[in-house]
PDB file of N, CA and C in Angstrom:
ATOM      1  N   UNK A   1     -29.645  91.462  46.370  1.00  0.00           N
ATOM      2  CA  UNK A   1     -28.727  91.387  47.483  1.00  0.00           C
ATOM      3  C   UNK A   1     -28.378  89.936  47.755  1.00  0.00           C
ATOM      4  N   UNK A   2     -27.243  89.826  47.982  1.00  0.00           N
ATOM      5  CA  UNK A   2     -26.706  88.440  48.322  1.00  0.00           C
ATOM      6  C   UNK A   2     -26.582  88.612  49.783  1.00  0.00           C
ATOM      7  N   UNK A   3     -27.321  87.677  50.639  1.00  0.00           N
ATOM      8  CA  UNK A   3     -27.319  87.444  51.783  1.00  0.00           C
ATOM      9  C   UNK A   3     -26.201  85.836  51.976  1.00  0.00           C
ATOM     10  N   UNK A   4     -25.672  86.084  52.900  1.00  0.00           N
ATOM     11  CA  UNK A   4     -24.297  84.947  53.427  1.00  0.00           C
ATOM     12  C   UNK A   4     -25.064  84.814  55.241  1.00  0.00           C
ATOM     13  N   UNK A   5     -24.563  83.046  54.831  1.00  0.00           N
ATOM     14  CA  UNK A   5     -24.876  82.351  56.188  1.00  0.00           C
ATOM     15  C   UNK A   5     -23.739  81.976  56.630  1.00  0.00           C
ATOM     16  N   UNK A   6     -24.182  82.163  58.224  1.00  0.00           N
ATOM     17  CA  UNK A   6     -23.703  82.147  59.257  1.00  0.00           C
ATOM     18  C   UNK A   6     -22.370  83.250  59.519  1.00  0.00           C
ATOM     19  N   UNK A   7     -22.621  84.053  59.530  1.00  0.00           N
ATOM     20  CA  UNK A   7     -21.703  85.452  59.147  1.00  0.00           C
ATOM     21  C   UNK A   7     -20.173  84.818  58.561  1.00  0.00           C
ATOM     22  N   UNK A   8     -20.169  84.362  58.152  1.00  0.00           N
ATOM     23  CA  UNK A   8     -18.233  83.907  57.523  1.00  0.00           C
ATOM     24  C   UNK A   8     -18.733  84.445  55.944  1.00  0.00           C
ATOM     25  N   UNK A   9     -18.040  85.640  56.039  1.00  0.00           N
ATOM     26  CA  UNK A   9     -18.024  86.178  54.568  1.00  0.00           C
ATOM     27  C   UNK A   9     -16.702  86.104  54.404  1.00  0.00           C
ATOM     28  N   UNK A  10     -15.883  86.251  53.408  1.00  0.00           N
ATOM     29  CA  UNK A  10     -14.694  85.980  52.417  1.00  0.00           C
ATOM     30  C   UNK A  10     -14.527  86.915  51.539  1.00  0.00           C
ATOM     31  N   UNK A  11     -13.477  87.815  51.766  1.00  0.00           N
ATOM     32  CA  UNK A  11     -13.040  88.381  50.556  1.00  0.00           C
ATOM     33  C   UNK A  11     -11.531  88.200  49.573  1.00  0.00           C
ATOM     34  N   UNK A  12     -11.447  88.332  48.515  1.00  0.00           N
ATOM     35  CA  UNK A  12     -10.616  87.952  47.740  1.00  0.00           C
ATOM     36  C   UNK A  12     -10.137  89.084  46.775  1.00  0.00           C
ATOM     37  N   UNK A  13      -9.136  89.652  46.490  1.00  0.00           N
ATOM     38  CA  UNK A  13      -8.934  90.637  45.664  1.00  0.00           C
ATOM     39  C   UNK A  13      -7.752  90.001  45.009  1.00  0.00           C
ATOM     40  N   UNK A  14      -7.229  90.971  43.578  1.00  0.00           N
ATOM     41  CA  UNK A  14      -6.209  90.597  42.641  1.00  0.00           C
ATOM     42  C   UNK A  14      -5.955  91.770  41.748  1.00  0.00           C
ATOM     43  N   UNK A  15      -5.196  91.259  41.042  1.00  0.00           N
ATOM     44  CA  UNK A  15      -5.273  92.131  39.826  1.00  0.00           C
ATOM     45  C   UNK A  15      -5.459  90.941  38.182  1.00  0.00           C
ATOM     46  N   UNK A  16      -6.271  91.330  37.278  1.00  0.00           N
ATOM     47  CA  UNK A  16      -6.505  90.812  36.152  1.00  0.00           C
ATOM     48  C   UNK A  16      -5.408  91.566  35.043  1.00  0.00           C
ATOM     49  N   UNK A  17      -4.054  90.778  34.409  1.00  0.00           N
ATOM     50  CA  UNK A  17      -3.696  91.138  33.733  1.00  0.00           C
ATOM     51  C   UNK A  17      -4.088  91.176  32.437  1.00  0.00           C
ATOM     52  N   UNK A  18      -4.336  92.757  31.921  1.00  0.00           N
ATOM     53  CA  UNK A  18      -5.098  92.383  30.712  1.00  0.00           C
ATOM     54  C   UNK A  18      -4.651  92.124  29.391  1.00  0.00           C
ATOM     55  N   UNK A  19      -4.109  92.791  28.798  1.00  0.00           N
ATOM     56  CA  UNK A  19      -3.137  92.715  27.515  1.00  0.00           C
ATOM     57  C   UNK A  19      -2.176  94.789  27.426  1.00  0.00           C
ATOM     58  N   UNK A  20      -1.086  94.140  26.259  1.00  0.00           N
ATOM     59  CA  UNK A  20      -0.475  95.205  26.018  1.00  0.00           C
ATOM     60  C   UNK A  20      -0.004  95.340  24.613  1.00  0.00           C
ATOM     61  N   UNK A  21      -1.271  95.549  23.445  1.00  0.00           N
ATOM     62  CA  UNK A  21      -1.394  95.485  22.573  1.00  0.00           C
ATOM     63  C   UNK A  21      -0.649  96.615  21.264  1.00  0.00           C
ATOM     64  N   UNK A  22      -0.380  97.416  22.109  1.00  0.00           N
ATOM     65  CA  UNK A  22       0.424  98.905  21.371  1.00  0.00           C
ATOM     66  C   UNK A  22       1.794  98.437  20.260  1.00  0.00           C
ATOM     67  N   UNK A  23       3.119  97.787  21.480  1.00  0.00           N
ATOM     68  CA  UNK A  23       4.128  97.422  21.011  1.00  0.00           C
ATOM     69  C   UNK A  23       3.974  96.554  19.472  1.00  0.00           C
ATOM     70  N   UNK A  24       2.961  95.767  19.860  1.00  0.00           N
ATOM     71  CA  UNK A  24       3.061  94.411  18.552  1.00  0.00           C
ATOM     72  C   UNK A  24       2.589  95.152  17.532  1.00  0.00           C
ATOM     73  N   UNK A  25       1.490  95.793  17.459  1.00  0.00           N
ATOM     74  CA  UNK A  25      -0.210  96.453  16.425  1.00  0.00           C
ATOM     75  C   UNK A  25      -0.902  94.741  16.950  1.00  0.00           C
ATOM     76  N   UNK A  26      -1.208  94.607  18.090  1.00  0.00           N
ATOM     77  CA  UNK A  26      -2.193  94.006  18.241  1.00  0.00           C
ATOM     78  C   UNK A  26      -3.671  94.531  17.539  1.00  0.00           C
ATOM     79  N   UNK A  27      -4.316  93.516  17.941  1.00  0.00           N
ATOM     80  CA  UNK A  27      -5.722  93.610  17.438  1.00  0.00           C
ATOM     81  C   UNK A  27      -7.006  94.377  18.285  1.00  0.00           C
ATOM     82  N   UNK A  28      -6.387  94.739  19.677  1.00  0.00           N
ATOM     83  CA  UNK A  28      -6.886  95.785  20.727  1.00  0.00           C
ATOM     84  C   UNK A  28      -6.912  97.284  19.984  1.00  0.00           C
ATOM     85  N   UNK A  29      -5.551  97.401  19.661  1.00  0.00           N
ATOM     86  CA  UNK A  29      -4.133  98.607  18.921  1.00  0.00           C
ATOM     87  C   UNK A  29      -4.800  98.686  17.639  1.00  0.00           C
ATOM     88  N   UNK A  30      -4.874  97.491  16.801  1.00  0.00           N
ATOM     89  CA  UNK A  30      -4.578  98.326  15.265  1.00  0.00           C
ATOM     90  C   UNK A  30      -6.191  97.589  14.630  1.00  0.00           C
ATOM     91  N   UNK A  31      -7.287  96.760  15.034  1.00  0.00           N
ATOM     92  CA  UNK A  31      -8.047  96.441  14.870  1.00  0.00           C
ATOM     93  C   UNK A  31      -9.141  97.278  14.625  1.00  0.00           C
ATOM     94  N   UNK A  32     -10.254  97.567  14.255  1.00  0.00           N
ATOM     95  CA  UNK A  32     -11.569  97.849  14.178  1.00  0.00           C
ATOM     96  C   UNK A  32     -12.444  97.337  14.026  1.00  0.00           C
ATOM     97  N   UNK A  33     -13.922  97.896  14.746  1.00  0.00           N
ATOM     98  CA  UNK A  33     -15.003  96.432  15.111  1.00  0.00           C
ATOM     99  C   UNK A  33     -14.706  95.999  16.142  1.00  0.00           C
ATOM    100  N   UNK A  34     -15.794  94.927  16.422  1.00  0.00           N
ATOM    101  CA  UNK A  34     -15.977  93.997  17.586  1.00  0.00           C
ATOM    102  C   UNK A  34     -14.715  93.634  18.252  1.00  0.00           C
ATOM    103  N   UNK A  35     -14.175  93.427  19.270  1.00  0.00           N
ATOM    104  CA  UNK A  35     -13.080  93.139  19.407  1.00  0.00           C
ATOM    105  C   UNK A  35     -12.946  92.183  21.131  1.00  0.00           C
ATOM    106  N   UNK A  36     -12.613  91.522  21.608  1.00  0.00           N
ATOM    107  CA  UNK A  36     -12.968  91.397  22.758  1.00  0.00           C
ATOM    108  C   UNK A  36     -11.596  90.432  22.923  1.00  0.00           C
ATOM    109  N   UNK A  37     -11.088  90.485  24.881  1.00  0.00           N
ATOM    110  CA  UNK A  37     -10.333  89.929  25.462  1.00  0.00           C
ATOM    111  C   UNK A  37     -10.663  89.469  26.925  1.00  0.00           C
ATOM    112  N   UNK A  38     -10.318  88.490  26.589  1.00  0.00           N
ATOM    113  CA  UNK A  38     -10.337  87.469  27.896  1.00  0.00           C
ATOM    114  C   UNK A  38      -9.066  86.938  28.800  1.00  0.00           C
ATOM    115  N   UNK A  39      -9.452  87.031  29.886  1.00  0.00           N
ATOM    116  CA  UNK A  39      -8.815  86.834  31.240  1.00  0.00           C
ATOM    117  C   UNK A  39      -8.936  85.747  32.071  1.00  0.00           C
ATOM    118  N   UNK A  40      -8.956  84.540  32.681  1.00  0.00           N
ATOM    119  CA  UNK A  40      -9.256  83.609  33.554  1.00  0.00           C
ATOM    120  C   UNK A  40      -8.715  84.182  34.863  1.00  0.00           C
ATOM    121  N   UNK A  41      -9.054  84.341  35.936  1.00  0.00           N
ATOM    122  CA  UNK A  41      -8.695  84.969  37.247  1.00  0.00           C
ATOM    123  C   UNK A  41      -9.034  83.273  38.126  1.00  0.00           C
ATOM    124  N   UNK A  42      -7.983  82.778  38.806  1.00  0.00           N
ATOM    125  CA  UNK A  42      -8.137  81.971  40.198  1.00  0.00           C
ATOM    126  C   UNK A  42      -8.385  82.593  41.304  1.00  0.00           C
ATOM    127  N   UNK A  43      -9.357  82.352  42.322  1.00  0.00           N
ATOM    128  CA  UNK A  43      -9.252  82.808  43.644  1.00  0.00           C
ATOM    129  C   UNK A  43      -8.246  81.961  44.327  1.00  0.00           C
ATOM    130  N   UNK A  44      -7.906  82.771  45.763  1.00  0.00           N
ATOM    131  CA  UNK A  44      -6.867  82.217  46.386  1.00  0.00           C
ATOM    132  C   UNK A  44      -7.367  80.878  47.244  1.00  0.00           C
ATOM    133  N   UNK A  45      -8.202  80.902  47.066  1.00  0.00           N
ATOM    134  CA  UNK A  45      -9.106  79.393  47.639  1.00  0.00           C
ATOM    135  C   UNK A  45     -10.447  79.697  47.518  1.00  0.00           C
ATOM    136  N   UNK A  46     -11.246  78.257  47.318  1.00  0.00           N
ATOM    137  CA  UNK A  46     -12.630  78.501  46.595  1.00  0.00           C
ATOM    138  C   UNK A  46     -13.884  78.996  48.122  1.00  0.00           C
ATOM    139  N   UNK A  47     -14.321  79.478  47.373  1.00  0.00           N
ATOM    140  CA  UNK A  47     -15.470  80.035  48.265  1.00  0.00           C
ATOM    141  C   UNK A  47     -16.771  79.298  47.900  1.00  0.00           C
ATOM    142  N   UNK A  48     -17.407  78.871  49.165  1.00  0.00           N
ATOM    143  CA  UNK A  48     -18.785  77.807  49.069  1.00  0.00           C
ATOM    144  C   UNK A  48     -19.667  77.762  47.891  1.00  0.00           C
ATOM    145  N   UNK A  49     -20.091  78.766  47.411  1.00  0.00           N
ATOM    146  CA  UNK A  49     -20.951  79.608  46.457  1.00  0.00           C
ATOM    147  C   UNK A  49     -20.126  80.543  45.389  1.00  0.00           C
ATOM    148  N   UNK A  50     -20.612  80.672  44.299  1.00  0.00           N
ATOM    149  CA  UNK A  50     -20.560  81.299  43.107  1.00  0.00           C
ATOM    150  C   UNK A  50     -20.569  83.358  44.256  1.00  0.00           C
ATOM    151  N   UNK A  51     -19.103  83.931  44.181  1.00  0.00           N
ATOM    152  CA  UNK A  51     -19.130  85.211  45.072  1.00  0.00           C
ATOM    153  C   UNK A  51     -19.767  86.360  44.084  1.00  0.00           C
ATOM    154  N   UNK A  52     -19.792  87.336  44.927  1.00  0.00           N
ATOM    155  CA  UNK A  52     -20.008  88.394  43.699  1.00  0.00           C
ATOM    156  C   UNK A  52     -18.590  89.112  43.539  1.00  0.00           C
ATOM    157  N   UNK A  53     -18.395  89.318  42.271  1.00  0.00           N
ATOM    158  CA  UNK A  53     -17.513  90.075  41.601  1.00  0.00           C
ATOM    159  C   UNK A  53     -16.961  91.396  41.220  1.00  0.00           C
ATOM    160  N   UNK A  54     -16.517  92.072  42.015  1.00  0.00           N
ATOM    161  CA  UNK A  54     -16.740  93.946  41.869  1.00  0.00           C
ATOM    162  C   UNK A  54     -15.366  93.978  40.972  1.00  0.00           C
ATOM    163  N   UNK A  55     -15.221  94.571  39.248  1.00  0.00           N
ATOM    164  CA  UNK A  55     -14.077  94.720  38.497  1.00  0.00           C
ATOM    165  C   UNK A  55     -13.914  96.480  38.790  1.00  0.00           C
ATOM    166  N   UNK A  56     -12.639  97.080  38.340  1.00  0.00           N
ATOM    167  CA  UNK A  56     -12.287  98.363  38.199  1.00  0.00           C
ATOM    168  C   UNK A  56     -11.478  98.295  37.255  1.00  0.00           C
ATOM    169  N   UNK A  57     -11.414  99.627  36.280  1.00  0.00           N
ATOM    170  CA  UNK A  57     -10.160  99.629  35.831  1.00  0.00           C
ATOM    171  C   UNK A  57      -8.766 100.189  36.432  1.00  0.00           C
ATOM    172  N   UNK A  58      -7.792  99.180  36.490  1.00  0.00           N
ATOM    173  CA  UNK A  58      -6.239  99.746  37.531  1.00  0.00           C
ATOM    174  C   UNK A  58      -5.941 100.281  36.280  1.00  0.00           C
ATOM    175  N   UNK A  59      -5.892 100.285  35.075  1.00  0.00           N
ATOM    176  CA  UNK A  59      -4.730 101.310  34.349  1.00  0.00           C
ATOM    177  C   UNK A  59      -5.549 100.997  32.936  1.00  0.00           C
ATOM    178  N   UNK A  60      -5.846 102.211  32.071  1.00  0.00           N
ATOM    179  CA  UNK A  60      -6.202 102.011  30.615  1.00  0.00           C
ATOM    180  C   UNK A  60      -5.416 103.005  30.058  1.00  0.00           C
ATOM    181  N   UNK A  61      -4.832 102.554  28.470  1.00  0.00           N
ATOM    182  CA  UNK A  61      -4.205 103.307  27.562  1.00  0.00           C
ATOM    183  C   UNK A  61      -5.236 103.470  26.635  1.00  0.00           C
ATOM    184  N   UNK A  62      -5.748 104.459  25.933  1.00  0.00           N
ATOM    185  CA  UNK A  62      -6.489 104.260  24.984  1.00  0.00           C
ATOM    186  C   UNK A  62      -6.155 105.576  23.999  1.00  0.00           C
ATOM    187  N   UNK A  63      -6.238 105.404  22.598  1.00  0.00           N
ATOM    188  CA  UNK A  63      -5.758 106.726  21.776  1.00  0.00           C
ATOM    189  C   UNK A  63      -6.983 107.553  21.475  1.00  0.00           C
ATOM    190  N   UNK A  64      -6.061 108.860  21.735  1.00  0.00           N
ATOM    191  CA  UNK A  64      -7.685 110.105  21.433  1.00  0.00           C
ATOM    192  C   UNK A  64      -8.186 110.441  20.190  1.00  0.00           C
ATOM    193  N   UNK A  65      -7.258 109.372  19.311  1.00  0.00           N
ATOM    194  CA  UNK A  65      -7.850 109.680  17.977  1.00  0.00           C
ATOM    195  C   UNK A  65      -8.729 109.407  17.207  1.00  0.00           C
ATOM    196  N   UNK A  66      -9.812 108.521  18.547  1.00  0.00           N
ATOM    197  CA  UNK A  66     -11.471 107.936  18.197  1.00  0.00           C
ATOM    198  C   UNK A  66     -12.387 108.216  19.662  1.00  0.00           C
ATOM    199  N   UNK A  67     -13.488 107.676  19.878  1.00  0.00           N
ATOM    200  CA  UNK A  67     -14.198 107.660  20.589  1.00  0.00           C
ATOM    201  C   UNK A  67     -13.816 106.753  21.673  1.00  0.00           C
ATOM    202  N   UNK A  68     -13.894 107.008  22.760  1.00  0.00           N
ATOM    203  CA  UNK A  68     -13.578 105.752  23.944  1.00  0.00           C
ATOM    204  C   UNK A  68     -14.629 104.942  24.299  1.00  0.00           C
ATOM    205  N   UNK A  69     -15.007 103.722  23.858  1.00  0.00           N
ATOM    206  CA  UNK A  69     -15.860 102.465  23.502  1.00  0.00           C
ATOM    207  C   UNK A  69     -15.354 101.565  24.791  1.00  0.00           C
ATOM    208  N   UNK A  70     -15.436 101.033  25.548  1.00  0.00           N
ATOM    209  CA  UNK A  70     -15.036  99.466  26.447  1.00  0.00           C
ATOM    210  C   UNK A  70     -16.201  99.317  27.634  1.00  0.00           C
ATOM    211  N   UNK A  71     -15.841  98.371  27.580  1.00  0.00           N
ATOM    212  CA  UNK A  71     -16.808  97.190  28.229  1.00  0.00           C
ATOM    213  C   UNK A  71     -16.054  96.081  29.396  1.00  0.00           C
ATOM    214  N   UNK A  72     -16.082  96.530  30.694  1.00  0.00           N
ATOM    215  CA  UNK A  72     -15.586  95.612  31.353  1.00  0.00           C
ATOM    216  C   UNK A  72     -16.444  94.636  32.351  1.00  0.00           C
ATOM    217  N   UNK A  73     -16.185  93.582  32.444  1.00  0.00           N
ATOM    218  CA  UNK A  73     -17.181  92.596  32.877  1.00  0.00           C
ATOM    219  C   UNK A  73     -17.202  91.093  33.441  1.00  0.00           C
ATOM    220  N   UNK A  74     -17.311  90.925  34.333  1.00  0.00           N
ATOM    221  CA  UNK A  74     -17.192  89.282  34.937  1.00  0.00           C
ATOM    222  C   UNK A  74     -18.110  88.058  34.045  1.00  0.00           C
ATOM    223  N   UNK A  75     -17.796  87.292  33.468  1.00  0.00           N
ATOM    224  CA  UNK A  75     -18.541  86.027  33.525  1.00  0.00           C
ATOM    225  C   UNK A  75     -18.087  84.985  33.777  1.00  0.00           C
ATOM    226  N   UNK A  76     -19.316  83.704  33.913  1.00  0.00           N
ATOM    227  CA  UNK A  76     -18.529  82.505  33.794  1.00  0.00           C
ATOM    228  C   UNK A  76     -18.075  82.158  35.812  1.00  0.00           C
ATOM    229  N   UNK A  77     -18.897  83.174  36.507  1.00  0.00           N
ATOM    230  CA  UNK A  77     -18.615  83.447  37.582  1.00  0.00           C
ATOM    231  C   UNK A  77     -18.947  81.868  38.571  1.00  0.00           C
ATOM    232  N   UNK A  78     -17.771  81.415  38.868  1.00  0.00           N
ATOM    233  CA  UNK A  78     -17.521  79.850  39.899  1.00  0.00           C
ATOM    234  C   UNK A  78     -17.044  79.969  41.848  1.00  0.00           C
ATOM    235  N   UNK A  79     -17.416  79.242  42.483  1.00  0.00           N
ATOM    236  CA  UNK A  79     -16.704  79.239  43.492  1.00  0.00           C
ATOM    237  C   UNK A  79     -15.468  79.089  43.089  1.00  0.00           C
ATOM    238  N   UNK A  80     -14.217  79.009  42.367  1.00  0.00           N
ATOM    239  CA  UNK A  80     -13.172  78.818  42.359  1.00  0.00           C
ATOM    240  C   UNK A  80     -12.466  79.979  41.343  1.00  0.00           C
ATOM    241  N   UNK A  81     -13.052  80.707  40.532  1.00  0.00           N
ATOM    242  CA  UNK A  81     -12.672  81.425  39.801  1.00  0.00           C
ATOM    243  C   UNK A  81     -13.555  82.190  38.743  1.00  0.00           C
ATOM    244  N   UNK A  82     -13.292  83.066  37.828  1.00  0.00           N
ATOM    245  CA  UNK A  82     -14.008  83.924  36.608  1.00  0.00           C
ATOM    246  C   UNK A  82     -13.306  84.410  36.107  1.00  0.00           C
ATOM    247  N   UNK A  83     -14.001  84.625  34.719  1.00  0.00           N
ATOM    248  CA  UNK A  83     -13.036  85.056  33.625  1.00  0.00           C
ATOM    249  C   UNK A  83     -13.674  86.668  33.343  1.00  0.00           C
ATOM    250  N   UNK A  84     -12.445  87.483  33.612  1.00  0.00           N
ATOM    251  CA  UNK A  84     -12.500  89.445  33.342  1.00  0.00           C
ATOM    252  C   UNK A  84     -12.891  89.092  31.340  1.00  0.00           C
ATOM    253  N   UNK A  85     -14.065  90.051  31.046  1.00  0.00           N
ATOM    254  CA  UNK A  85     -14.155  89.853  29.616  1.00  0.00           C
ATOM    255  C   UNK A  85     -13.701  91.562  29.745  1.00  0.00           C
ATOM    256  N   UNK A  86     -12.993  91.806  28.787  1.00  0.00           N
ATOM    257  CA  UNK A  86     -12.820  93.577  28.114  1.00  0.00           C
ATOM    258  C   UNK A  86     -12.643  93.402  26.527  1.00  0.00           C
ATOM    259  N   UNK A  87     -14.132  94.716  26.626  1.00  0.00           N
ATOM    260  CA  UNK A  87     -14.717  94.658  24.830  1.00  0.00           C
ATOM    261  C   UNK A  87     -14.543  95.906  24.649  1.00  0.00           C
ATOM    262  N   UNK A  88     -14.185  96.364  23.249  1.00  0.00           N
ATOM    263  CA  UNK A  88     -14.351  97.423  22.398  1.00  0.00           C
ATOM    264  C   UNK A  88     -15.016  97.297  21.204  1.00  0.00           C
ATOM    265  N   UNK A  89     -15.132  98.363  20.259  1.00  0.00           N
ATOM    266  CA  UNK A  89     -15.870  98.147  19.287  1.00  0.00           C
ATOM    267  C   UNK A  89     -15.468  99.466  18.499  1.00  0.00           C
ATOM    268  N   UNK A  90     -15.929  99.643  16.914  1.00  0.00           N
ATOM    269  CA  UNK A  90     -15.784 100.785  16.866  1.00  0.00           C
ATOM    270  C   UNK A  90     -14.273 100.982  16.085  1.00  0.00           C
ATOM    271  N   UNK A  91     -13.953 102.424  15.984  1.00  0.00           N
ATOM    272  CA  UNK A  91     -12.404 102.369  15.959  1.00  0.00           C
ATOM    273  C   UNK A  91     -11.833 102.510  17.163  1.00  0.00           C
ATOM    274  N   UNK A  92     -11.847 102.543  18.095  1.00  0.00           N
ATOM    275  CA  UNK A  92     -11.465 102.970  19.422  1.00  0.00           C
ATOM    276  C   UNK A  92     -10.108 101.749  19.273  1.00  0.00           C
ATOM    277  N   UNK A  93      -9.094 102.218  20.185  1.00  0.00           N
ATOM    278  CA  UNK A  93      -7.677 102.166  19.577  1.00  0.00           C
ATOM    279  C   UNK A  93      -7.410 101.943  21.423  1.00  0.00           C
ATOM    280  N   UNK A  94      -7.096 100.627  21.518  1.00  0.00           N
ATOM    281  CA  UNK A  94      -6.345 100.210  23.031  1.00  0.00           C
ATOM    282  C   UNK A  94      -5.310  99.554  22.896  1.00  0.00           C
ATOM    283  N   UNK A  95      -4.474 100.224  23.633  1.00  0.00           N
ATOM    284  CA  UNK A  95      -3.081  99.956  24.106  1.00  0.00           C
ATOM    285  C   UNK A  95      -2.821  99.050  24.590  1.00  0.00           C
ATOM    286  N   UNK A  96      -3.435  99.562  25.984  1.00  0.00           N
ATOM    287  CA  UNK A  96      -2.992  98.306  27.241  1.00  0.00           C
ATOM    288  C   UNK A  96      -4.312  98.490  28.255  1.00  0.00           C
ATOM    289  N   UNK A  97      -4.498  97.497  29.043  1.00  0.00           N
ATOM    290  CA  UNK A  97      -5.755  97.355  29.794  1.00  0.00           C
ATOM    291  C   UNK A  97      -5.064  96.286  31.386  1.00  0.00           C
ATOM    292  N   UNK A  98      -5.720  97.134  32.499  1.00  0.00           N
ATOM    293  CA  UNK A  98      -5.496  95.753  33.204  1.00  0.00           C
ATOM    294  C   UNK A  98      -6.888  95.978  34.211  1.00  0.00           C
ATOM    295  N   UNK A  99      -6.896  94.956  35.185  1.00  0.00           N
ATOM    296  CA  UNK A  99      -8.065  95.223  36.275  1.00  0.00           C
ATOM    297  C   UNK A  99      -7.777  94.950  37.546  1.00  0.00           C
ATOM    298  N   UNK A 100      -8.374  95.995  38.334  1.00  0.00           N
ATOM    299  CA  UNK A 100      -8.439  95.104  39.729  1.00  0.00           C
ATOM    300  C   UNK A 100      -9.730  94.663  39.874  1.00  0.00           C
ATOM    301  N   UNK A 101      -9.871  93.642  40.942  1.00  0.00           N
ATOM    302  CA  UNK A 101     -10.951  92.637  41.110  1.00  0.00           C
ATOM    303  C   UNK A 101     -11.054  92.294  42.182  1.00  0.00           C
ATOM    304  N   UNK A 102     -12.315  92.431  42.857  1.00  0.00           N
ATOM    305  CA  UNK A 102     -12.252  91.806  44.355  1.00  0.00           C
ATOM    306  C   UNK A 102     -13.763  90.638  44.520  1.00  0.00           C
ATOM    307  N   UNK A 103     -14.089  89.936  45.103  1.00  0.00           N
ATOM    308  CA  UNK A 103     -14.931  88.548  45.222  1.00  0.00           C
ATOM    309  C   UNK A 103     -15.306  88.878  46.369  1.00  0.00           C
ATOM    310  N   UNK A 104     -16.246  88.793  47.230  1.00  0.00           N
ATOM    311  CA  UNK A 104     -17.239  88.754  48.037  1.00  0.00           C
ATOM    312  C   UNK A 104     -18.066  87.518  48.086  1.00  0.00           C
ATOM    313  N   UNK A 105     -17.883  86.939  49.016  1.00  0.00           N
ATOM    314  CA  UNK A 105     -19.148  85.365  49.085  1.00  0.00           C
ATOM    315  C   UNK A 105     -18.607  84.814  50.469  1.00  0.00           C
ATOM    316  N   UNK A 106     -19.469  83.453  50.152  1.00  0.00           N
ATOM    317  CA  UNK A 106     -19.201  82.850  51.632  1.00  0.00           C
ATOM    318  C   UNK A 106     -18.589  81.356  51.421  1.00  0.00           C
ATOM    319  N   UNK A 107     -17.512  81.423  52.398  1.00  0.00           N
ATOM    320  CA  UNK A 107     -17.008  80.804  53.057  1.00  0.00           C
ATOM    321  C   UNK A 107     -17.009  79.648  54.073  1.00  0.00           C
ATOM    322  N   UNK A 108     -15.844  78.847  54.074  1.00  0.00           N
ATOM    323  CA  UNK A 108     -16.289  77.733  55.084  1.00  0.00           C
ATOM    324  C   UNK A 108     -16.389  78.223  56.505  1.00  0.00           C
ATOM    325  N   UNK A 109     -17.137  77.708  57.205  1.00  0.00           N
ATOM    326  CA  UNK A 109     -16.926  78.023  58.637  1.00  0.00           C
ATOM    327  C   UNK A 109     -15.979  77.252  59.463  1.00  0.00           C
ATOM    328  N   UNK A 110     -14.673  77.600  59.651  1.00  0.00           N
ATOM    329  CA  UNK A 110     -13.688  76.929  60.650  1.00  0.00           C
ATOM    330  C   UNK A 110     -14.158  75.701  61.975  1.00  0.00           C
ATOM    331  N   UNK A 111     -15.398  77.040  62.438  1.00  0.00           N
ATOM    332  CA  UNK A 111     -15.806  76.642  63.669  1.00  0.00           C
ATOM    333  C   UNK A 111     -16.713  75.312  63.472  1.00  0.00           C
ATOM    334  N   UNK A 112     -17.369  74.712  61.976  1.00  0.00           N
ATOM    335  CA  UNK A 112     -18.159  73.696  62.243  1.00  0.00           C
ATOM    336  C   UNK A 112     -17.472  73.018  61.897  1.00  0.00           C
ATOM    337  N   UNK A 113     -17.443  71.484  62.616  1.00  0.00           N
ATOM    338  CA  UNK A 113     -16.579  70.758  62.730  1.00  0.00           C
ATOM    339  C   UNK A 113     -17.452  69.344  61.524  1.00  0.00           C
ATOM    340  N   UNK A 114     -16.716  68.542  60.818  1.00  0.00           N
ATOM    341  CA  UNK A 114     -17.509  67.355  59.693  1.00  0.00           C
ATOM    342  C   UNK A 114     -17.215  66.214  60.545  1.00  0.00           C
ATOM    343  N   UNK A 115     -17.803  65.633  61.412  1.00  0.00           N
ATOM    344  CA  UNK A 115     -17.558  64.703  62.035  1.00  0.00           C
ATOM    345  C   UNK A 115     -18.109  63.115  61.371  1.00  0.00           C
TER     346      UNK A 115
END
């Protein structure tokens, strides 16, 4: 559990655009094996501490003509930002991927003044 001082918690949400690999034969699309994509996400202003990170998937394409394999996941996690990792493996066959993302942590306090 992440405990936050002096009650000023901060939340931050977005969306992580992920890729749209279908149109080209990307390497999501037409690849097999290990496969992985990366995202850099900014918060809308930095939060005191490294927040916690809750990902979802907002929209997956994936073809039924293998097993459904993925891996979605925060690292690299900063007061100012983190990078969405999404992995497959396998033959599993992705289209398109995106995320929503929301940050939880703490914040400056308005009320203390830096004199």
């Amino acid at each position: 559990m992440k405990k936050l001082g002096d009650h000023r918690i901060g939340v931050d949400s977005g969306i992580a655009h992920g890729f749209s690999d279908f149109a080209n034969d990307g390497e999501m699309w037409a690849g097999t094996g290990d496969r992985v994509r990366r995202v850099n996400v900014e918060f809308s202003e930095p939060f005191l501490n490294p927040p916690v990170v809750h990902l979802g998937f907002a929209m997956w394409d994936i073809s039924n003509a293998a097993n459904t394999r993925v891996e979605l996941a925060a690292e690299n996690v900063t007061a100012t930002g983190f990078t969405t990792v999404f992995q497959t493996w396998g033959d599993t066959k992705v289209a398109r991927m995106r995320a929503n993302w929301m940050a939880i942590g703490e914040v400056e306090n308005d009320e203390i003044w830096d004199v």
